[in-house]
N, C-alpha and C. Protein backbone atom coordinates (compact mmCIF):
# COMPACT_ATOMS: atom_id res chain seq x y z
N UNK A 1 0.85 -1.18 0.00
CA UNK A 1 0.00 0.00 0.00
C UNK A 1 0.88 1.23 0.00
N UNK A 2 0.30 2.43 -0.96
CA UNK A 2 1.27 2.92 -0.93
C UNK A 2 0.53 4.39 -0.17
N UNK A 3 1.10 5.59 0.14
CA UNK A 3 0.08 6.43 1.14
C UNK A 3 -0.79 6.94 0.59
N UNK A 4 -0.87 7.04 -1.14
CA UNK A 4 -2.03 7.30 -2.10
C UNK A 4 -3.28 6.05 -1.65
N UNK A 5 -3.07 5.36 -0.93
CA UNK A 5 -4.28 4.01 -1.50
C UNK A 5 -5.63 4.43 -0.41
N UNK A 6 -6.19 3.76 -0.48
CA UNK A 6 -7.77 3.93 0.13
C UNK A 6 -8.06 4.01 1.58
N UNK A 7 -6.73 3.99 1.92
CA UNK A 7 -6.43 3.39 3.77
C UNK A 7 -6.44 5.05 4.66
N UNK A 8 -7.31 4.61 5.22
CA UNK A 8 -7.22 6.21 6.35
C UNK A 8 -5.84 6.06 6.81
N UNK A 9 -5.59 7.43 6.71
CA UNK A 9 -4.30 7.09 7.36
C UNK A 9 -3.94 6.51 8.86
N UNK A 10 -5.12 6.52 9.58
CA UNK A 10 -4.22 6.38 11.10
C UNK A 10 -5.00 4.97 11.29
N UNK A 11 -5.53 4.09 9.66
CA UNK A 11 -5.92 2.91 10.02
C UNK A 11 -4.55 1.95 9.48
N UNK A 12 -4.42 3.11 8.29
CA UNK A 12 -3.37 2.73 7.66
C UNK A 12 -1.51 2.35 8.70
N UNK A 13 -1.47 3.34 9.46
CA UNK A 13 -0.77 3.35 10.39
C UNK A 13 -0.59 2.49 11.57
N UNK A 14 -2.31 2.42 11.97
CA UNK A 14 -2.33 1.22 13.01
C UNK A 14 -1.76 -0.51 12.81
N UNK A 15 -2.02 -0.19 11.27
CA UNK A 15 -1.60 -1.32 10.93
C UNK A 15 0.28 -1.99 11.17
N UNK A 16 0.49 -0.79 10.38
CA UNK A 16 1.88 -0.87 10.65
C UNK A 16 2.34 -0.68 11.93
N UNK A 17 1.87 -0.41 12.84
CA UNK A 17 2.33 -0.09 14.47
C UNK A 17 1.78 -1.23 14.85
N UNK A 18 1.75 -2.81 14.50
CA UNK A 18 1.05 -4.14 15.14
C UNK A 18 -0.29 -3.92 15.59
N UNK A 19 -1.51 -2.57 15.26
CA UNK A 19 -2.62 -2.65 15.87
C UNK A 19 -3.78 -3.65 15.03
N UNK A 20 -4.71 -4.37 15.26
CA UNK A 20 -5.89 -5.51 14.98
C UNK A 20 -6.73 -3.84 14.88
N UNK A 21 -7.75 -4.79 13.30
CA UNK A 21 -8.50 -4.13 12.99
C UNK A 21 -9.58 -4.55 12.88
N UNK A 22 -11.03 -3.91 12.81
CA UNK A 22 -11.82 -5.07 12.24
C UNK A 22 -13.21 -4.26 11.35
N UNK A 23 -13.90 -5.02 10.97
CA UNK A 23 -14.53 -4.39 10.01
C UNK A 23 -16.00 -5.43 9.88
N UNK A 24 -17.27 -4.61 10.25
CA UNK A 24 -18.35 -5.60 10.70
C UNK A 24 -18.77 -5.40 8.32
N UNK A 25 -19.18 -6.87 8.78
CA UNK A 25 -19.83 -6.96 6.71
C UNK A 25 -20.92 -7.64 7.10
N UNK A 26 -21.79 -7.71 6.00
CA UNK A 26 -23.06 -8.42 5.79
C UNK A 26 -22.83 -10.48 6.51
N UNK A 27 -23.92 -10.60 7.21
CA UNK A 27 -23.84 -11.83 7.73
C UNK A 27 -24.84 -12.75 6.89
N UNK A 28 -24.84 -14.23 6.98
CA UNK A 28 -25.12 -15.20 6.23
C UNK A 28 -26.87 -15.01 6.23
N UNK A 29 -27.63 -14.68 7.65
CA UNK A 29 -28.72 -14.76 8.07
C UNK A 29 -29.14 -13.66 9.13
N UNK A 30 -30.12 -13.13 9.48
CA UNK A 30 -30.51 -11.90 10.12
C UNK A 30 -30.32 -12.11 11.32
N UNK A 31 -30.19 -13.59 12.11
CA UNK A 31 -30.07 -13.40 13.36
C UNK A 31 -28.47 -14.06 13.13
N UNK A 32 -27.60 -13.60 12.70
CA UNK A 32 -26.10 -13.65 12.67
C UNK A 32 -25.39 -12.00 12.26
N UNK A 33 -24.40 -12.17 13.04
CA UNK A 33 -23.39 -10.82 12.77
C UNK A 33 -21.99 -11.10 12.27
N UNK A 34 -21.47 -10.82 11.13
CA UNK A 34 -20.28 -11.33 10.48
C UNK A 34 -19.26 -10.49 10.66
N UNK A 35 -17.78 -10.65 11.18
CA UNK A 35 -16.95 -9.73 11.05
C UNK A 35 -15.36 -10.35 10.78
N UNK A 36 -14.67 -9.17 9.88
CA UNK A 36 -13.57 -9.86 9.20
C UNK A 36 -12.29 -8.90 10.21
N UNK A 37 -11.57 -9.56 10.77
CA UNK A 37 -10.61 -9.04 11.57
C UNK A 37 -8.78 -9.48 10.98
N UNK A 38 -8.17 -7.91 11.25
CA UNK A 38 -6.66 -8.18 10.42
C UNK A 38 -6.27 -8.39 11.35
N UNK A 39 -5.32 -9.19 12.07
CA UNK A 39 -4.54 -9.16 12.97
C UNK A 39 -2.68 -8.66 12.10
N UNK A 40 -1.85 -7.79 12.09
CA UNK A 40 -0.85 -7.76 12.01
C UNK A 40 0.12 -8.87 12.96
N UNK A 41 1.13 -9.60 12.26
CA UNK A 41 1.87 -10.49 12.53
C UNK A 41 2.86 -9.91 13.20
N UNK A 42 3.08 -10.07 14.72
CA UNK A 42 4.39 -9.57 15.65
C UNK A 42 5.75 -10.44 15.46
N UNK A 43 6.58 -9.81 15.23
CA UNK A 43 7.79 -10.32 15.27
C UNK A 43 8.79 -10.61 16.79
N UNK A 44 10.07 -10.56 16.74
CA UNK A 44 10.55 -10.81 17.38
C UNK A 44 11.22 -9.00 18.58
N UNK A 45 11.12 -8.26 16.83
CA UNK A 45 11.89 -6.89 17.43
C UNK A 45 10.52 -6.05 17.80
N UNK A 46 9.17 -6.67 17.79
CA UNK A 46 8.38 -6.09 17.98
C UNK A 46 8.25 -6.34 19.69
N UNK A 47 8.39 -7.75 20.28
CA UNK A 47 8.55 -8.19 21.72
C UNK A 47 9.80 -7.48 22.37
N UNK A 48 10.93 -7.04 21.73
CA UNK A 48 11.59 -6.01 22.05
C UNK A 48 11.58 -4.76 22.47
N UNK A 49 10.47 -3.98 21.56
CA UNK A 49 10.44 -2.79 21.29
C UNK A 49 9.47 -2.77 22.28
N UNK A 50 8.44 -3.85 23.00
CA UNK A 50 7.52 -3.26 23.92
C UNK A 50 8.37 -3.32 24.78
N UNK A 51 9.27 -4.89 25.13
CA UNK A 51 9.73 -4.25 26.30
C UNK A 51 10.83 -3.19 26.86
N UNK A 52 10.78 -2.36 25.79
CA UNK A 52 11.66 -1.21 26.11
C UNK A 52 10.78 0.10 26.05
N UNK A 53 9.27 -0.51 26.00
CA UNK A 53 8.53 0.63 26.16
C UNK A 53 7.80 1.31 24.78
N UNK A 54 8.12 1.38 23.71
CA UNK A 54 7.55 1.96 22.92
C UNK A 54 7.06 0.87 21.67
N UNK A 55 6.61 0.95 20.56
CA UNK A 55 5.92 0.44 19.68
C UNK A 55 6.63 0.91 18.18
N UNK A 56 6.65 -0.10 17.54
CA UNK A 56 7.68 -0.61 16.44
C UNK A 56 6.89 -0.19 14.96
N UNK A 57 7.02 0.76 14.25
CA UNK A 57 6.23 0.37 12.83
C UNK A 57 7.34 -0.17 11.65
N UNK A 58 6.26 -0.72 11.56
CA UNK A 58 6.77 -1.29 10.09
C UNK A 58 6.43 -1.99 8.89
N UNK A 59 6.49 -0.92 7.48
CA UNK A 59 6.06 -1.06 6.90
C UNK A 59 5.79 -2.54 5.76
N UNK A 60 6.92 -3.71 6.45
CA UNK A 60 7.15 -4.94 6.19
C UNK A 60 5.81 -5.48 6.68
N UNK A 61 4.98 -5.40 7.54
CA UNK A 61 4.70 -6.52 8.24
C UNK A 61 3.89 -7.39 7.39
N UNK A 62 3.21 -8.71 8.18
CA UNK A 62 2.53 -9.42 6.69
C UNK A 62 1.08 -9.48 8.25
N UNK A 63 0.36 -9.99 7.50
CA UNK A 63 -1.42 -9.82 8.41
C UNK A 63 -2.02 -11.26 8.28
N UNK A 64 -2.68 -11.37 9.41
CA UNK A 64 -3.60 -12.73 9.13
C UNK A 64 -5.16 -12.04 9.40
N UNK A 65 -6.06 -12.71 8.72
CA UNK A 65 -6.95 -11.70 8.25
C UNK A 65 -7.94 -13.29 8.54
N UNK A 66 -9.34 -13.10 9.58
CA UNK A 66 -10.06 -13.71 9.47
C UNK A 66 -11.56 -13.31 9.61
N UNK A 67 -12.52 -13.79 8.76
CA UNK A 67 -13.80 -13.80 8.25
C UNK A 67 -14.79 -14.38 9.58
N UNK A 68 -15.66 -14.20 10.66
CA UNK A 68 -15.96 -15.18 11.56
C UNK A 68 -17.36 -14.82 11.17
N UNK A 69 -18.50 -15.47 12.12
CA UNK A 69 -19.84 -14.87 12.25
C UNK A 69 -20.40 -15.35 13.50
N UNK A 70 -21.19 -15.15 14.21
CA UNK A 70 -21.29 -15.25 14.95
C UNK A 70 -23.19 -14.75 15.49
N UNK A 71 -23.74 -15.84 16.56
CA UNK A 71 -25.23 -15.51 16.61
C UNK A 71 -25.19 -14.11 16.90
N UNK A 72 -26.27 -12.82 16.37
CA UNK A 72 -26.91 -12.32 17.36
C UNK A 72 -26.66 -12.41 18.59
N UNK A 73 -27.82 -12.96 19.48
CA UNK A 73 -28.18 -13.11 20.58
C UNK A 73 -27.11 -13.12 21.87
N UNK A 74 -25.90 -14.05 20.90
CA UNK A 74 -24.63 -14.17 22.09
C UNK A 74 -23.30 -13.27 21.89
N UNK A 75 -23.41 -12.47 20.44
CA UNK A 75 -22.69 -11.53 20.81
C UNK A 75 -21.76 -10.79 22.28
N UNK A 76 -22.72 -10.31 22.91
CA UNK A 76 -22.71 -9.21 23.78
C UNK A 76 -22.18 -10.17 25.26
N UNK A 77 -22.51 -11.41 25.16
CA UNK A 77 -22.05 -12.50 26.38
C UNK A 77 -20.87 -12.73 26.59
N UNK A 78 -20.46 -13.74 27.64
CA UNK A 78 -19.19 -14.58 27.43
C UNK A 78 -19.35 -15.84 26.86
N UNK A 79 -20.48 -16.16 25.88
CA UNK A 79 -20.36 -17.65 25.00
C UNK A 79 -20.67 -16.75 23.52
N UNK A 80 -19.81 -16.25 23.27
CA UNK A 80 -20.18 -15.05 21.93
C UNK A 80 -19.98 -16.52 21.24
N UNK A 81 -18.54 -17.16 21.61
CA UNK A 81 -18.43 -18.66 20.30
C UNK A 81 -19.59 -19.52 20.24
N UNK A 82 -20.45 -19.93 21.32
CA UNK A 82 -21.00 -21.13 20.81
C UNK A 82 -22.06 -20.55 19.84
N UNK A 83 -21.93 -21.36 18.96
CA UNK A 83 -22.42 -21.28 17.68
C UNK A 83 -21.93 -20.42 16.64
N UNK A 84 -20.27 -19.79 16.83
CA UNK A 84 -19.45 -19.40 15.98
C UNK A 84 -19.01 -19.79 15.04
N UNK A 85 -18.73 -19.16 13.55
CA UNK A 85 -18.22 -20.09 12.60
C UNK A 85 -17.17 -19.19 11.86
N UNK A 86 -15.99 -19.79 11.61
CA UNK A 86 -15.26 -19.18 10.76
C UNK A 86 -15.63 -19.45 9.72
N UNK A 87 -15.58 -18.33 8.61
CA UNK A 87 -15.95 -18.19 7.32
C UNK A 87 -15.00 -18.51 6.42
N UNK A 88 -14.26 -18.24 7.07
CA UNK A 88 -12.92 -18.05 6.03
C UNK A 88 -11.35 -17.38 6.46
N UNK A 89 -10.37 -17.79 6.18
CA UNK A 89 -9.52 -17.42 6.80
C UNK A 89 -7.99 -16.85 5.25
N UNK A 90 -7.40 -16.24 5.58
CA UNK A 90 -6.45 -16.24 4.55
C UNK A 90 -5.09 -14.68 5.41
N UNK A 91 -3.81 -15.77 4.65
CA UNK A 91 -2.33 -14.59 4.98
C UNK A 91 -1.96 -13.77 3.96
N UNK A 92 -1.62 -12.94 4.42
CA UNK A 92 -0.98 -11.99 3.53
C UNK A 92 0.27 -11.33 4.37
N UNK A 93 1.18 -11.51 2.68
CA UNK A 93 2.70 -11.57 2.94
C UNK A 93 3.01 -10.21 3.68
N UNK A 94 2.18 -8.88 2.45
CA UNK A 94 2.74 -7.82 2.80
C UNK A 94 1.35 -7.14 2.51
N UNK A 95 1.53 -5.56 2.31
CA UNK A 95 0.34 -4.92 2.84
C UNK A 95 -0.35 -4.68 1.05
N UNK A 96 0.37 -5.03 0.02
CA UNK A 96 -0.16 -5.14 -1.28
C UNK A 96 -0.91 -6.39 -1.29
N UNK A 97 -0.77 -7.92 -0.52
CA UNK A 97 -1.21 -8.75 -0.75
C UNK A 97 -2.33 -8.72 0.15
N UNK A 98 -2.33 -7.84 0.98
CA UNK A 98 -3.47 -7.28 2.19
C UNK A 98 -4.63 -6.92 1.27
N UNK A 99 -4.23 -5.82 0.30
CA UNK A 99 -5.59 -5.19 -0.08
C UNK A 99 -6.18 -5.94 -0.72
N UNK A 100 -5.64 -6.99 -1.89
CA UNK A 100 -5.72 -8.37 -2.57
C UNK A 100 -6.70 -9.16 -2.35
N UNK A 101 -6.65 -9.73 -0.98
CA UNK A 101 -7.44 -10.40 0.07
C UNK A 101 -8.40 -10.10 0.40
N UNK A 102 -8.32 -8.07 0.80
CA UNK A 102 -9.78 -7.13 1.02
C UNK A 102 -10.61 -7.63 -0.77
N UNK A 103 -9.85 -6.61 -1.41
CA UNK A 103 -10.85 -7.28 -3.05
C UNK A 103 -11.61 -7.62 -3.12
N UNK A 104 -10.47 -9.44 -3.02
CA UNK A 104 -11.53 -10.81 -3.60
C UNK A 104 -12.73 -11.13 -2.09
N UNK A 105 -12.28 -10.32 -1.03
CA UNK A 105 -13.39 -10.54 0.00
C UNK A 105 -14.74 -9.23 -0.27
N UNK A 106 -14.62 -8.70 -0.92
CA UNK A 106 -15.19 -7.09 -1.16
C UNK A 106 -15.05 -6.21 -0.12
N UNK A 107 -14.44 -6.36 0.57
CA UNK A 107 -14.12 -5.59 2.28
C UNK A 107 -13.33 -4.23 1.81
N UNK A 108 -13.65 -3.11 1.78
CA UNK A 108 -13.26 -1.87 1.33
C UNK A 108 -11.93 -1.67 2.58
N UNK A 109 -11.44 -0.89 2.65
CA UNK A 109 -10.72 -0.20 4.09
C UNK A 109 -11.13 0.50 4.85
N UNK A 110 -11.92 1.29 3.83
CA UNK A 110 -12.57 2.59 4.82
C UNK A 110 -14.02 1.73 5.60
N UNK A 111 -14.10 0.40 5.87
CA UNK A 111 -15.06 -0.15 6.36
C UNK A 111 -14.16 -0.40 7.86
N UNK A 112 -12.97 -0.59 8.22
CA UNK A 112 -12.27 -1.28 8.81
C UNK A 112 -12.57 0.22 10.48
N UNK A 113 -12.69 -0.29 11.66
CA UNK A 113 -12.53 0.61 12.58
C UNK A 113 -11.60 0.04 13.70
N UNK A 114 -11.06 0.82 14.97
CA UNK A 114 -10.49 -0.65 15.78
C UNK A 114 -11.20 -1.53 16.30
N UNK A 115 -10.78 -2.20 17.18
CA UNK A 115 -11.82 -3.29 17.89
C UNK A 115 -12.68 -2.76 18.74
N UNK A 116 -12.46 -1.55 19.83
CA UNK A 116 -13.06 -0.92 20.42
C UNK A 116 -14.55 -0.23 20.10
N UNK A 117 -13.88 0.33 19.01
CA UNK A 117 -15.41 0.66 18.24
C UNK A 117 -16.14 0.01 17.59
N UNK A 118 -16.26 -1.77 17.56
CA UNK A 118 -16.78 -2.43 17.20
C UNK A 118 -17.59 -3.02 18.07
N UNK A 119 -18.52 -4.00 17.43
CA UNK A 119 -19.34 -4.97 18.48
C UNK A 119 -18.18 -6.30 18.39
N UNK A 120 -17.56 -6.68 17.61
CA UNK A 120 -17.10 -7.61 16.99
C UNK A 120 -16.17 -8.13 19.04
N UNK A 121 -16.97 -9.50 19.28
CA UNK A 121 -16.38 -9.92 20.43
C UNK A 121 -15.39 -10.54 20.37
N UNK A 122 -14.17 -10.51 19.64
CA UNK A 122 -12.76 -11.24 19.87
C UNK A 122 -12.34 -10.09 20.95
């Protein structure tokens, strides 16, 4: 990605600073809620860099990116899984093979918020 591409910047950024993103999409059935979450892949100088206190970017990193859904009803609980299903799962090397993945999933960027501002219970 390059800083022209579709990525807010400070989602764009989070990314590269090891932050999880996620992004609620259309679910299979009305009483289901579907959400596709990036996790950025931590390295070794990244377990470093916390424990010396600060946070590492870098524009290398590669993402694991998964599709889940999950009931309604148990969302908001502590059994959000039972009756969870992964949809789909897929890696990406680097942040070109990231958007790749968004694409063929139709998942835009500017859909993506952090986890906080989501319902999404991981």
């Amino acid at each position: 990605m390059d800083e022209g591409s579709d990525w807010p910047t400070d989602r764009l950024t989070a990314l590269r600073l090891g932050r999880r993103l996620v992004a609620e999409v259309p679910a299979s059935r009305l009483d289901r809620r579907a959400f596709v979450d990036i996790r950025p892949e931590q390295s070794d100088s990244d377990g470093q860099a916390r424990d010396e206190g600060w946070v590492r970017s870098d524009v290398g990193r590669s993402f694991r990116l998964e599709h889940g859904e999950y009931d309604r009803e148990r969302i908001e609980g502590f059994d959000y899984d039972i009756g969870a299903a992964l949809i789909r799962c897929a890696d990406a090397l680097d942040e070109s093979e990231l958007t790749t993945v968004l694409n063929a999933w139709s998942v835009r960027p500017d859909m993506f918020v952090y986890p906080w501002g989501s319902d999404d219970p991981r």
